[in-house]
N, C-alpha and C. Protein backbone atom coordinates (compact mmCIF):
# COMPACT_ATOMS: atom_id res chain seq x y z
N UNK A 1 5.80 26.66 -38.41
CA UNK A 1 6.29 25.42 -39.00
C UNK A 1 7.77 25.22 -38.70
N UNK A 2 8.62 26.41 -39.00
CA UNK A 2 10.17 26.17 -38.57
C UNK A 2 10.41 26.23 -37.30
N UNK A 3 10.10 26.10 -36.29
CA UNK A 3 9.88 26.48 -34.94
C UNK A 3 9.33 25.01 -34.54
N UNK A 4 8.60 24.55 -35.05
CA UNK A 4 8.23 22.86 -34.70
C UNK A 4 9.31 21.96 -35.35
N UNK A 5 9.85 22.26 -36.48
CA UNK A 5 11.11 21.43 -37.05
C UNK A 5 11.98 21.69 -36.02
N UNK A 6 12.11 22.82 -35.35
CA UNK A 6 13.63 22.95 -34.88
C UNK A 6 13.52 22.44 -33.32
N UNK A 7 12.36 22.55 -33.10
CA UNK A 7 11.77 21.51 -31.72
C UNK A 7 12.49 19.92 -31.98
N UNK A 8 11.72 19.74 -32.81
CA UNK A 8 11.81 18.31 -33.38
C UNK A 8 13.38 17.95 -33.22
N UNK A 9 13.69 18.32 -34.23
CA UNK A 9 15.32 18.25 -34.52
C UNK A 9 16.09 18.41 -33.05
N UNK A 10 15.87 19.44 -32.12
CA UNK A 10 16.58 19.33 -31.11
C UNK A 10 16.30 18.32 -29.76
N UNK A 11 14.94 18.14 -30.27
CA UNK A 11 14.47 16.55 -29.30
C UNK A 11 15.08 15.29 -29.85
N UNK A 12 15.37 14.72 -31.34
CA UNK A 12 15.98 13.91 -31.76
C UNK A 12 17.45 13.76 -31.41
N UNK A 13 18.38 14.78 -31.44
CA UNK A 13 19.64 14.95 -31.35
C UNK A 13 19.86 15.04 -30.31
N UNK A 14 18.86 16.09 -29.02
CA UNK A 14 19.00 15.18 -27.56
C UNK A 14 19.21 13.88 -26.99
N UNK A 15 18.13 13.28 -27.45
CA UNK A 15 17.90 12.10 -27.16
C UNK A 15 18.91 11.56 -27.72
N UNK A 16 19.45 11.60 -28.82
CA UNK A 16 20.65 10.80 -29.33
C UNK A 16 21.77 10.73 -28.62
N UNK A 17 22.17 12.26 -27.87
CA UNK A 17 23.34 12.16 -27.20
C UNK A 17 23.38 12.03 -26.18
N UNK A 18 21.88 11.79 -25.56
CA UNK A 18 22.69 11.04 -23.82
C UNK A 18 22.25 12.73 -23.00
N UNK A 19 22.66 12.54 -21.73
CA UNK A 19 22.27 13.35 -20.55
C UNK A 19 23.43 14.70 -20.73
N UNK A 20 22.99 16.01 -20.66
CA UNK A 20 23.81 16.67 -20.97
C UNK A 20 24.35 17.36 -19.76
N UNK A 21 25.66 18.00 -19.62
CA UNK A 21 26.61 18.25 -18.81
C UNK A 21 27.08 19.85 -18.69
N UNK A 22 27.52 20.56 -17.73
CA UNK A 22 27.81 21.86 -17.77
C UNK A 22 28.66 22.07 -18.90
N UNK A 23 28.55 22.95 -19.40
CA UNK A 23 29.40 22.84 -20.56
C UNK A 23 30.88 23.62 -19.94
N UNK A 24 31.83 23.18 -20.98
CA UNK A 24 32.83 23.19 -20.68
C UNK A 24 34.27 23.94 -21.74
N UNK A 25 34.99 23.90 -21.58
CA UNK A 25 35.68 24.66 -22.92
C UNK A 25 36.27 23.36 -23.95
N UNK A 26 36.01 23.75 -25.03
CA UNK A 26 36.38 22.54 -26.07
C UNK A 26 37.85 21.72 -25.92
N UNK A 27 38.46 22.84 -25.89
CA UNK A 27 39.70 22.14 -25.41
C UNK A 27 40.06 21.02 -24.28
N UNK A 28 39.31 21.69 -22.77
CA UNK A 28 38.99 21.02 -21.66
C UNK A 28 38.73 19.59 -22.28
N UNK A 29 37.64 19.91 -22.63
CA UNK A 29 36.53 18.49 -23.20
C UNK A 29 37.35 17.46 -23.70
N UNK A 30 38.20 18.08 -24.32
CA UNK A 30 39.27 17.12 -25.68
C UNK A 30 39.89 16.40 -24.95
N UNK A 31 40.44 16.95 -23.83
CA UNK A 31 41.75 16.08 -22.80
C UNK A 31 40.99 14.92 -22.19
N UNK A 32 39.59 15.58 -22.05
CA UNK A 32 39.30 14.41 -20.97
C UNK A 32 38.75 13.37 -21.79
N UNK A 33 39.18 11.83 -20.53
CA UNK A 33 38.79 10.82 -21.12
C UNK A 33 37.77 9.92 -20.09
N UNK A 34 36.75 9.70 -20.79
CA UNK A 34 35.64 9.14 -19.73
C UNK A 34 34.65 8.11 -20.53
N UNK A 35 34.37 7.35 -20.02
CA UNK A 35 32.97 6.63 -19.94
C UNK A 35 31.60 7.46 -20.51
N UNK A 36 31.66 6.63 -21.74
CA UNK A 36 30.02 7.39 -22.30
C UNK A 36 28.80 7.50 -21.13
N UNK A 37 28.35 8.29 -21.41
CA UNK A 37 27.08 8.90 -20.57
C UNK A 37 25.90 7.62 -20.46
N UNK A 38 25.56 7.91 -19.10
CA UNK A 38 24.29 6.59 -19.08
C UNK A 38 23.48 6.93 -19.58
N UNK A 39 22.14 6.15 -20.40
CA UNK A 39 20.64 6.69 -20.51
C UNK A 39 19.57 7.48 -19.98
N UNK A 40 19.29 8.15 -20.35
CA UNK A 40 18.53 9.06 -19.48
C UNK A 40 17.06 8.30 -18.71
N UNK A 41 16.97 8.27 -17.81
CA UNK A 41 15.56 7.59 -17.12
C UNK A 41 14.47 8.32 -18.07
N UNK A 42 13.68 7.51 -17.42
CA UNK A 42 12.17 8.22 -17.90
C UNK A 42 11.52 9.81 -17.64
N UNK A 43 11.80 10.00 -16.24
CA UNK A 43 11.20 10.97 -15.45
C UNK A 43 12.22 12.19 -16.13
N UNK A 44 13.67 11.74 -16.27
CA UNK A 44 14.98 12.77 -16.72
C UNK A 44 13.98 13.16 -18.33
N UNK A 45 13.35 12.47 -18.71
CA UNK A 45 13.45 12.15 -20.54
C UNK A 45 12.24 12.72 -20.60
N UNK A 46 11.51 12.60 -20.20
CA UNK A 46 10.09 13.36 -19.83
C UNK A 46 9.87 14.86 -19.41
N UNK A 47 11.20 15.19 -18.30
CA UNK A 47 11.17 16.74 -18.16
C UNK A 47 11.62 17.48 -19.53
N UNK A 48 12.61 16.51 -19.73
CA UNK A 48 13.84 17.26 -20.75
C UNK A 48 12.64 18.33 -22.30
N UNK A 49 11.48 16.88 -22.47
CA UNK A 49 10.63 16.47 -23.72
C UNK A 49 9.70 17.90 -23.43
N UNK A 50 9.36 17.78 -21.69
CA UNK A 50 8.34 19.36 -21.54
C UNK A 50 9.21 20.61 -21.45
N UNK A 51 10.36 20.60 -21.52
CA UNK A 51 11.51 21.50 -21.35
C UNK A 51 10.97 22.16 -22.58
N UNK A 52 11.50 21.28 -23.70
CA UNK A 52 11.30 21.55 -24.98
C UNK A 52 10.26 22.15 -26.07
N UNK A 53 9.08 21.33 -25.55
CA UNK A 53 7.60 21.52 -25.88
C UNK A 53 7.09 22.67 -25.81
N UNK A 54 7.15 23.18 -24.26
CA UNK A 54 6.64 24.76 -23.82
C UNK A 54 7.80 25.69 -23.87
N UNK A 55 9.11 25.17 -24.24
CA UNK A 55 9.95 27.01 -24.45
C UNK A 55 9.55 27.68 -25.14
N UNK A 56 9.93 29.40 -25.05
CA UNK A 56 9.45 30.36 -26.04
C UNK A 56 10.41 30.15 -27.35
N UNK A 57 10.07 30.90 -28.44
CA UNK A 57 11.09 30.36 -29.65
C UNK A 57 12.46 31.13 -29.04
N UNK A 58 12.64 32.03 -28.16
CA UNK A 58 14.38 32.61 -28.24
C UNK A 58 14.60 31.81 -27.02
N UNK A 59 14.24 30.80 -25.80
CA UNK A 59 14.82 29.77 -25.45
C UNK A 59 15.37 28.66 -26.44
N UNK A 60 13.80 28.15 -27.26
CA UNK A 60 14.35 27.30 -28.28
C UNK A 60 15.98 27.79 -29.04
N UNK A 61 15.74 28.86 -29.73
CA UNK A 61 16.97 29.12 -30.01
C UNK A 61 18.07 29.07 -29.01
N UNK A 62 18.41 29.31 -27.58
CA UNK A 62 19.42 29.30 -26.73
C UNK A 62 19.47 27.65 -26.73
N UNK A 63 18.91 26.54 -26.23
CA UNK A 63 18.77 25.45 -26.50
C UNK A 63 19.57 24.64 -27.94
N UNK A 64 19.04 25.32 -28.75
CA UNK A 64 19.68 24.62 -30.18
C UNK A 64 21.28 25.40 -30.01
N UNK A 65 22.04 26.74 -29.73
CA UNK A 65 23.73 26.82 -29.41
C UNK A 65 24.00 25.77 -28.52
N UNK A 66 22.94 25.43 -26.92
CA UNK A 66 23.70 24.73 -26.26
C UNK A 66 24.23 23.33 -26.57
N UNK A 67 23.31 23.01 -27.26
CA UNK A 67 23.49 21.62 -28.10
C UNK A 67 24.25 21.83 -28.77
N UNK A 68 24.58 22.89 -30.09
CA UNK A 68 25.49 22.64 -31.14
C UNK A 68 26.85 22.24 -30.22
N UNK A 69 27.29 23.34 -28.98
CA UNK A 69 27.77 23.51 -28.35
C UNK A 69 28.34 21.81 -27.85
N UNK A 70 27.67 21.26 -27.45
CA UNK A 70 27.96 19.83 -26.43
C UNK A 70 28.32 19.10 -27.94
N UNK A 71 27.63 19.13 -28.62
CA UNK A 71 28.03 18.04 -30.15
C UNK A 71 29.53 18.18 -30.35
N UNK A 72 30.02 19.63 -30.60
CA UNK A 72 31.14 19.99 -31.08
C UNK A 72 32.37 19.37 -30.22
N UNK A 73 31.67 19.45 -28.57
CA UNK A 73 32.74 19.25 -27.21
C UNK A 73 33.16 17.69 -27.84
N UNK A 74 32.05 17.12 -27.99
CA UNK A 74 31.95 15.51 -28.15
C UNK A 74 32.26 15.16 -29.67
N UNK A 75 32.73 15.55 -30.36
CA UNK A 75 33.51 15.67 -31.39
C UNK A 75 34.33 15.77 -31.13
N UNK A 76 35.21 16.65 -30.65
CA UNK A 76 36.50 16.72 -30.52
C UNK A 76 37.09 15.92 -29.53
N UNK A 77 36.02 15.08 -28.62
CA UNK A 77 36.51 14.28 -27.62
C UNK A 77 36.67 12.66 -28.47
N UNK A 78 35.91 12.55 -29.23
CA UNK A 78 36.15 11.70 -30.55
C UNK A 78 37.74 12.12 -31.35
N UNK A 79 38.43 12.85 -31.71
CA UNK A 79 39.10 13.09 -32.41
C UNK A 79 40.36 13.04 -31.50
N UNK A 80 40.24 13.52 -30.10
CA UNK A 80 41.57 13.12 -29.54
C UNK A 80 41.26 11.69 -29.05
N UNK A 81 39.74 11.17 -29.08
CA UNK A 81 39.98 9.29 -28.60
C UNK A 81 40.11 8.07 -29.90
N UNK A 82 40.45 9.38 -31.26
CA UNK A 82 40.77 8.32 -32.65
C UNK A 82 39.52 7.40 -33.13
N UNK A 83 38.30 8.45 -32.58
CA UNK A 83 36.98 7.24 -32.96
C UNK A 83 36.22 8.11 -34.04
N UNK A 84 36.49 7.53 -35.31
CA UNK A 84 36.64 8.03 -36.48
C UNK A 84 34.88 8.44 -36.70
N UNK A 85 33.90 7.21 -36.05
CA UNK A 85 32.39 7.14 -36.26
C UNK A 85 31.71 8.18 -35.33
N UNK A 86 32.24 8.35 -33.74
CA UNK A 86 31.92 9.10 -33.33
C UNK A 86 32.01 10.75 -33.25
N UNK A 87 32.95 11.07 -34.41
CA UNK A 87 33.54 12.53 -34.33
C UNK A 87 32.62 12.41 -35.62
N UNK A 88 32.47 11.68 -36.83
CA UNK A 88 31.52 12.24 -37.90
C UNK A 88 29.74 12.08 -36.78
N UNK A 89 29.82 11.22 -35.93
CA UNK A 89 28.45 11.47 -35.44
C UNK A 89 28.14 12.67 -35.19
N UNK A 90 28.87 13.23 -34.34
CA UNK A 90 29.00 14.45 -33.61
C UNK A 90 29.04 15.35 -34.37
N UNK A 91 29.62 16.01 -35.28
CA UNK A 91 29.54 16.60 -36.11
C UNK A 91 28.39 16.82 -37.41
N UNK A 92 27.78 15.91 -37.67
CA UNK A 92 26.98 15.34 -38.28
C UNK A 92 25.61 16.34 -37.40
N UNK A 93 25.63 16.21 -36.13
CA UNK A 93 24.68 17.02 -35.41
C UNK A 93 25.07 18.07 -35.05
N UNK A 94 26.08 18.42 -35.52
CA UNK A 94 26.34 19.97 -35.08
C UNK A 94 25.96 20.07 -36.60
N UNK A 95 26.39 19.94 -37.26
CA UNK A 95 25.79 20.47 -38.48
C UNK A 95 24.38 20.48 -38.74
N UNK A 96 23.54 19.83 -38.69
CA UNK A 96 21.88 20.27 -38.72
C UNK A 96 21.63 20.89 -37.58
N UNK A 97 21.88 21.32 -36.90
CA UNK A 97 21.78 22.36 -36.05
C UNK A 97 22.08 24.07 -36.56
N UNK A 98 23.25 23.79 -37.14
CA UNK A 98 23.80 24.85 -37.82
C UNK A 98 22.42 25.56 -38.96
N UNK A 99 23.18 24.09 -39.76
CA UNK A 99 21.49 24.17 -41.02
C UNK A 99 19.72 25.00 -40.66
N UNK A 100 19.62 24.19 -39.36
CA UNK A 100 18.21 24.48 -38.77
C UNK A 100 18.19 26.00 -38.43
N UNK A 101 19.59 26.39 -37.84
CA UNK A 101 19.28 27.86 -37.78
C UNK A 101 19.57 28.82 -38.89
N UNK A 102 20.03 28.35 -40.07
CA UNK A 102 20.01 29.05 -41.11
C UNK A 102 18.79 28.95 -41.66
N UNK A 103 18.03 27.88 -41.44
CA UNK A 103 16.72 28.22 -42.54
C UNK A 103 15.47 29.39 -42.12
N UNK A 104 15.80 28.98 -40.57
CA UNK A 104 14.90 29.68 -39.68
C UNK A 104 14.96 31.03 -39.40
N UNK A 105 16.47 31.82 -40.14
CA UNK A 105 16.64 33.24 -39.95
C UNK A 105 16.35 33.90 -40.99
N UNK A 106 15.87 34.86 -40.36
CA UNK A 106 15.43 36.10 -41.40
C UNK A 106 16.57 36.83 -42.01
N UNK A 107 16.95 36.93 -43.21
CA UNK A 107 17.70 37.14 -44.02
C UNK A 107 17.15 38.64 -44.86
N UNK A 108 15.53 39.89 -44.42
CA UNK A 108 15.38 40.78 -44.58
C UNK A 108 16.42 42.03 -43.89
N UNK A 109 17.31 41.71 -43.37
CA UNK A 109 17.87 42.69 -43.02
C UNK A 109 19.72 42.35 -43.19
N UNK A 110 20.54 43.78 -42.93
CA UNK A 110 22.05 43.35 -42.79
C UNK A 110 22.19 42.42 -41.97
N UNK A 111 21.84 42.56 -40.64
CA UNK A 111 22.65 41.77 -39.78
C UNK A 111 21.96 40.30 -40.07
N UNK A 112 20.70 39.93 -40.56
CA UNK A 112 20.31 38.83 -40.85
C UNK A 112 21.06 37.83 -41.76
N UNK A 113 21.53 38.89 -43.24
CA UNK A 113 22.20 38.22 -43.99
C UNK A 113 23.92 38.14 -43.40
N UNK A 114 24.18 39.28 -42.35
CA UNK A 114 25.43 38.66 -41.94
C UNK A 114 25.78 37.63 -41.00
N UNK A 115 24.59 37.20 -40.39
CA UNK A 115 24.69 36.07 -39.21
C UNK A 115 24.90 34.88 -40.50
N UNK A 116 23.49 34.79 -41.57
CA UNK A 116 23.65 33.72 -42.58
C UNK A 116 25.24 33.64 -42.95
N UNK A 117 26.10 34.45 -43.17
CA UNK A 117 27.45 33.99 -44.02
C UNK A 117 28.40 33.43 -42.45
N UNK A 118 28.31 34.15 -41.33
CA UNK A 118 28.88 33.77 -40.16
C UNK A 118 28.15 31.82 -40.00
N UNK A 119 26.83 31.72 -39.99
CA UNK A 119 26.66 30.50 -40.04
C UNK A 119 27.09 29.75 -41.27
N UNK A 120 27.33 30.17 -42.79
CA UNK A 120 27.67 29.39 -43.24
C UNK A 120 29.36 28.95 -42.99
N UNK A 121 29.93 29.85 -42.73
CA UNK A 121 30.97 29.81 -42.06
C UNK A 121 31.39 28.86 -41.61
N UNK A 122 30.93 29.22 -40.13
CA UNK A 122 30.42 27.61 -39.21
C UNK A 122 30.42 25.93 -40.22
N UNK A 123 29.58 25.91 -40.50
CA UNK A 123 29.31 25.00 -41.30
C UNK A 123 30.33 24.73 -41.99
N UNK A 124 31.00 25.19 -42.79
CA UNK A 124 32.08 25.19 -43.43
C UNK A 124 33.22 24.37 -42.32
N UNK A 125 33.58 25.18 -41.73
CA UNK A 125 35.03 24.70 -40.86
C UNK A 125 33.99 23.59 -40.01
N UNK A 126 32.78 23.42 -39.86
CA UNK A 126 32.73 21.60 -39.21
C UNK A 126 32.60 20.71 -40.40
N UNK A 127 32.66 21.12 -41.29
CA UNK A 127 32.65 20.21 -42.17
C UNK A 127 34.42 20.09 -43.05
N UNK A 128 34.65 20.94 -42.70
CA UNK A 128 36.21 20.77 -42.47
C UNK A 128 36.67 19.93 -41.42
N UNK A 129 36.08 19.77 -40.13
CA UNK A 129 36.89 19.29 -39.10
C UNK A 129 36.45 17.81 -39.31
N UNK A 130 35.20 17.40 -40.10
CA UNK A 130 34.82 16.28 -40.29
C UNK A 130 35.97 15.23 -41.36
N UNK A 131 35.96 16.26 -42.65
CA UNK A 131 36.95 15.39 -43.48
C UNK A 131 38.82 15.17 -43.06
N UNK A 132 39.02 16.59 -42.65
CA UNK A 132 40.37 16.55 -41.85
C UNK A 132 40.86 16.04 -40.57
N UNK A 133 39.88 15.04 -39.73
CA UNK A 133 39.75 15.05 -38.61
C UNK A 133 40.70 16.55 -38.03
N UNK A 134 39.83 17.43 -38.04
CA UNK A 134 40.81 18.99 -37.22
C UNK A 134 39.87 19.53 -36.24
N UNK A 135 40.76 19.30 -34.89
CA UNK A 135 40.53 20.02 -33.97
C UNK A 135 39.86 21.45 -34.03
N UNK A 136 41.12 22.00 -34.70
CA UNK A 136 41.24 23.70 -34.80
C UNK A 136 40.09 24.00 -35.16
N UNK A 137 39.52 23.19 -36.35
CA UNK A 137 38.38 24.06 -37.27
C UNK A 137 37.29 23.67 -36.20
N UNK A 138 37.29 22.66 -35.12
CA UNK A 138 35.89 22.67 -33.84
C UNK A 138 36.18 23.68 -33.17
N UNK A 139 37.46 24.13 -32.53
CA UNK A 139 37.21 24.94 -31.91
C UNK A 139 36.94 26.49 -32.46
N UNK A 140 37.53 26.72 -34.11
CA UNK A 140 37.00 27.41 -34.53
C UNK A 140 35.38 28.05 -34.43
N UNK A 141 34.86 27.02 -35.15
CA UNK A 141 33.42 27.04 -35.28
C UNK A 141 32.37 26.64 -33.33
N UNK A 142 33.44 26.66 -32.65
CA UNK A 142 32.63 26.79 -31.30
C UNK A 142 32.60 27.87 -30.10
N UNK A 143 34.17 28.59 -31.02
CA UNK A 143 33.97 30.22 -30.56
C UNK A 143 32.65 31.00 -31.11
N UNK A 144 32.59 30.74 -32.84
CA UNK A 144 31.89 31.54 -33.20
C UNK A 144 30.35 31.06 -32.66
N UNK A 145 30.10 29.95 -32.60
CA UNK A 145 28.43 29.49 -31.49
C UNK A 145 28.86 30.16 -30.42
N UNK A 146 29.76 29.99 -29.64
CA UNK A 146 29.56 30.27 -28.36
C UNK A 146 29.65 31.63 -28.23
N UNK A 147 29.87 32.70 -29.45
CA UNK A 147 29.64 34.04 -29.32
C UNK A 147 28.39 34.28 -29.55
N UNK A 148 27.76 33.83 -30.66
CA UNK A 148 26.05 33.75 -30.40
C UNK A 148 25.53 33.41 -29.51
N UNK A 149 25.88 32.54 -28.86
CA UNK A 149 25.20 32.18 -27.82
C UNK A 149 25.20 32.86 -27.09
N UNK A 150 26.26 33.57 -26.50
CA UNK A 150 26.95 34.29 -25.33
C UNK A 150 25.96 35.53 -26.20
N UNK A 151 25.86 36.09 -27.11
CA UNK A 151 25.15 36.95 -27.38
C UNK A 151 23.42 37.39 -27.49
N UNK A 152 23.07 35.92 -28.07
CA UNK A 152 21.50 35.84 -27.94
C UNK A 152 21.18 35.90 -26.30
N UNK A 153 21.79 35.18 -24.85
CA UNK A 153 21.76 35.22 -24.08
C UNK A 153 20.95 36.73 -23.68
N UNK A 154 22.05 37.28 -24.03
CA UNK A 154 22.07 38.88 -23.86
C UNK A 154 20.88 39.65 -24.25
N UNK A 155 21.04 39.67 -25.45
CA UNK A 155 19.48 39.67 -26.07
C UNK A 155 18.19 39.37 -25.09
N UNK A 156 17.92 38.08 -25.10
CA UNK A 156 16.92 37.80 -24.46
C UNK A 156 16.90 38.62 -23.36
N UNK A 157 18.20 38.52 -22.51
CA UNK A 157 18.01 39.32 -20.99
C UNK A 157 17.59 40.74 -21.35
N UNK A 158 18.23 41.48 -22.13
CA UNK A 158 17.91 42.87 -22.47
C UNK A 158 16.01 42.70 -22.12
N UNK A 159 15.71 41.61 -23.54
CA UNK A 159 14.16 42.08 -23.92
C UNK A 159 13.33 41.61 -22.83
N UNK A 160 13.92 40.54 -21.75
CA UNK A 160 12.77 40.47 -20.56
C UNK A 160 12.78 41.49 -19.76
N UNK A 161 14.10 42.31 -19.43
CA UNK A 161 14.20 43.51 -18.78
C UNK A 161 12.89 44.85 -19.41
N UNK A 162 13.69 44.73 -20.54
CA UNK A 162 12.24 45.64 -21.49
C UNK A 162 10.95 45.23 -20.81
N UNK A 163 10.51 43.99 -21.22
CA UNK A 163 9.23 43.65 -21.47
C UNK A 163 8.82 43.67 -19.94
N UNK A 164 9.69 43.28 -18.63
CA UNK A 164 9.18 42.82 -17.71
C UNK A 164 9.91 43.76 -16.61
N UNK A 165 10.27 44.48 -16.59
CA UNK A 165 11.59 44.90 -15.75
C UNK A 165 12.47 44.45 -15.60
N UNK A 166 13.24 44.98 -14.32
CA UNK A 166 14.87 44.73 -14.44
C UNK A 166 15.12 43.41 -13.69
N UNK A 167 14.61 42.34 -13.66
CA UNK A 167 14.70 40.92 -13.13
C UNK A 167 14.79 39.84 -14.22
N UNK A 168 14.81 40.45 -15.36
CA UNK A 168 14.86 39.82 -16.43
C UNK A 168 16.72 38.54 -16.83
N UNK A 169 15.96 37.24 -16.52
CA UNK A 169 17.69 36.70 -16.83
C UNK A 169 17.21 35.27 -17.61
N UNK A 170 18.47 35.04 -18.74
CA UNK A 170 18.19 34.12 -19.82
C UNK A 170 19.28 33.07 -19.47
């Protein structure tokens, strides 16, 4: 059931934000100034939808950082372009993202309940960066994703290596 919500949720918030881009460092992101992203075609919107559909749940999970990830970039690209609607948009989806992976973690063990306070964390300083318009607290809270991320990565590669041999890459 949480595994189809978090499908869901990351197909909605896709689709919301347009065609996504190599990611980049938050800061980077902030300076630059560009032209919103075109619509995604059909055929683009259609792979993206089977992208989604058939991942395993620890892609799904790599998927939902990369997104929190691009929300946060595009937040803060809102906050240095003074567009007050688009930095709470953005944020707004980094935060149920955040949310989605707190409900979905197992909280039977230490490191479970210590990822939960690291994500509430998170949550915290974007919801700081929302009322303060603050930079700091995005890039705060996009080190600490992008160390999960950078970490689940790892993970996964470890367990396809396990499971499959040493050709294993996430």
């Amino acid at each position: 059931m949480a595994f189809n919500q978090a499908q869901d949720l990351y197909k909605k918030n896709m689709q919301a934000a347009g065609p996504s881009k190599p990611l980049a460092s938050v800061s980077t992101m902030a300076r630059e100034t560009k032209a919103p992203d075109p619509p995604l075609n059909a055929p683009s919107q259609a792979y993206k939808n089977q992208s989604v559909q058939t991942a395993s749940k620890g892609d799904l999970t790599l998927l939902l950082y990369n997104g929190c990830l691009k929300f946060i970039s595009r937040a803060e690209t809102a906050i240095a372009a003074k567009n007050p609607e688009e930095r709470h948009t953005f944020i707004m989806k980094a935060q149920d993202i955040i949310r989605e992976l707190m409900i979905t973690l197992r909280t039977d063990s230490d490191v479970g309940k210590n990822m939960l306070q690291l994500y509430d964390f998170i949550l915290s300083r974007l919801k700081d960066a929302n009322v303060n318009n603050d930079a700091q607290a995005l890039q705060e809270a996009a080190g600490l994703v992008t160390d999960f991320r950078d970490t689940w990565k790892e993970v996964m590669k470890l367990d396809r290596q396990q499971r499959f041999g040493s050709g294993g890459q996430a």
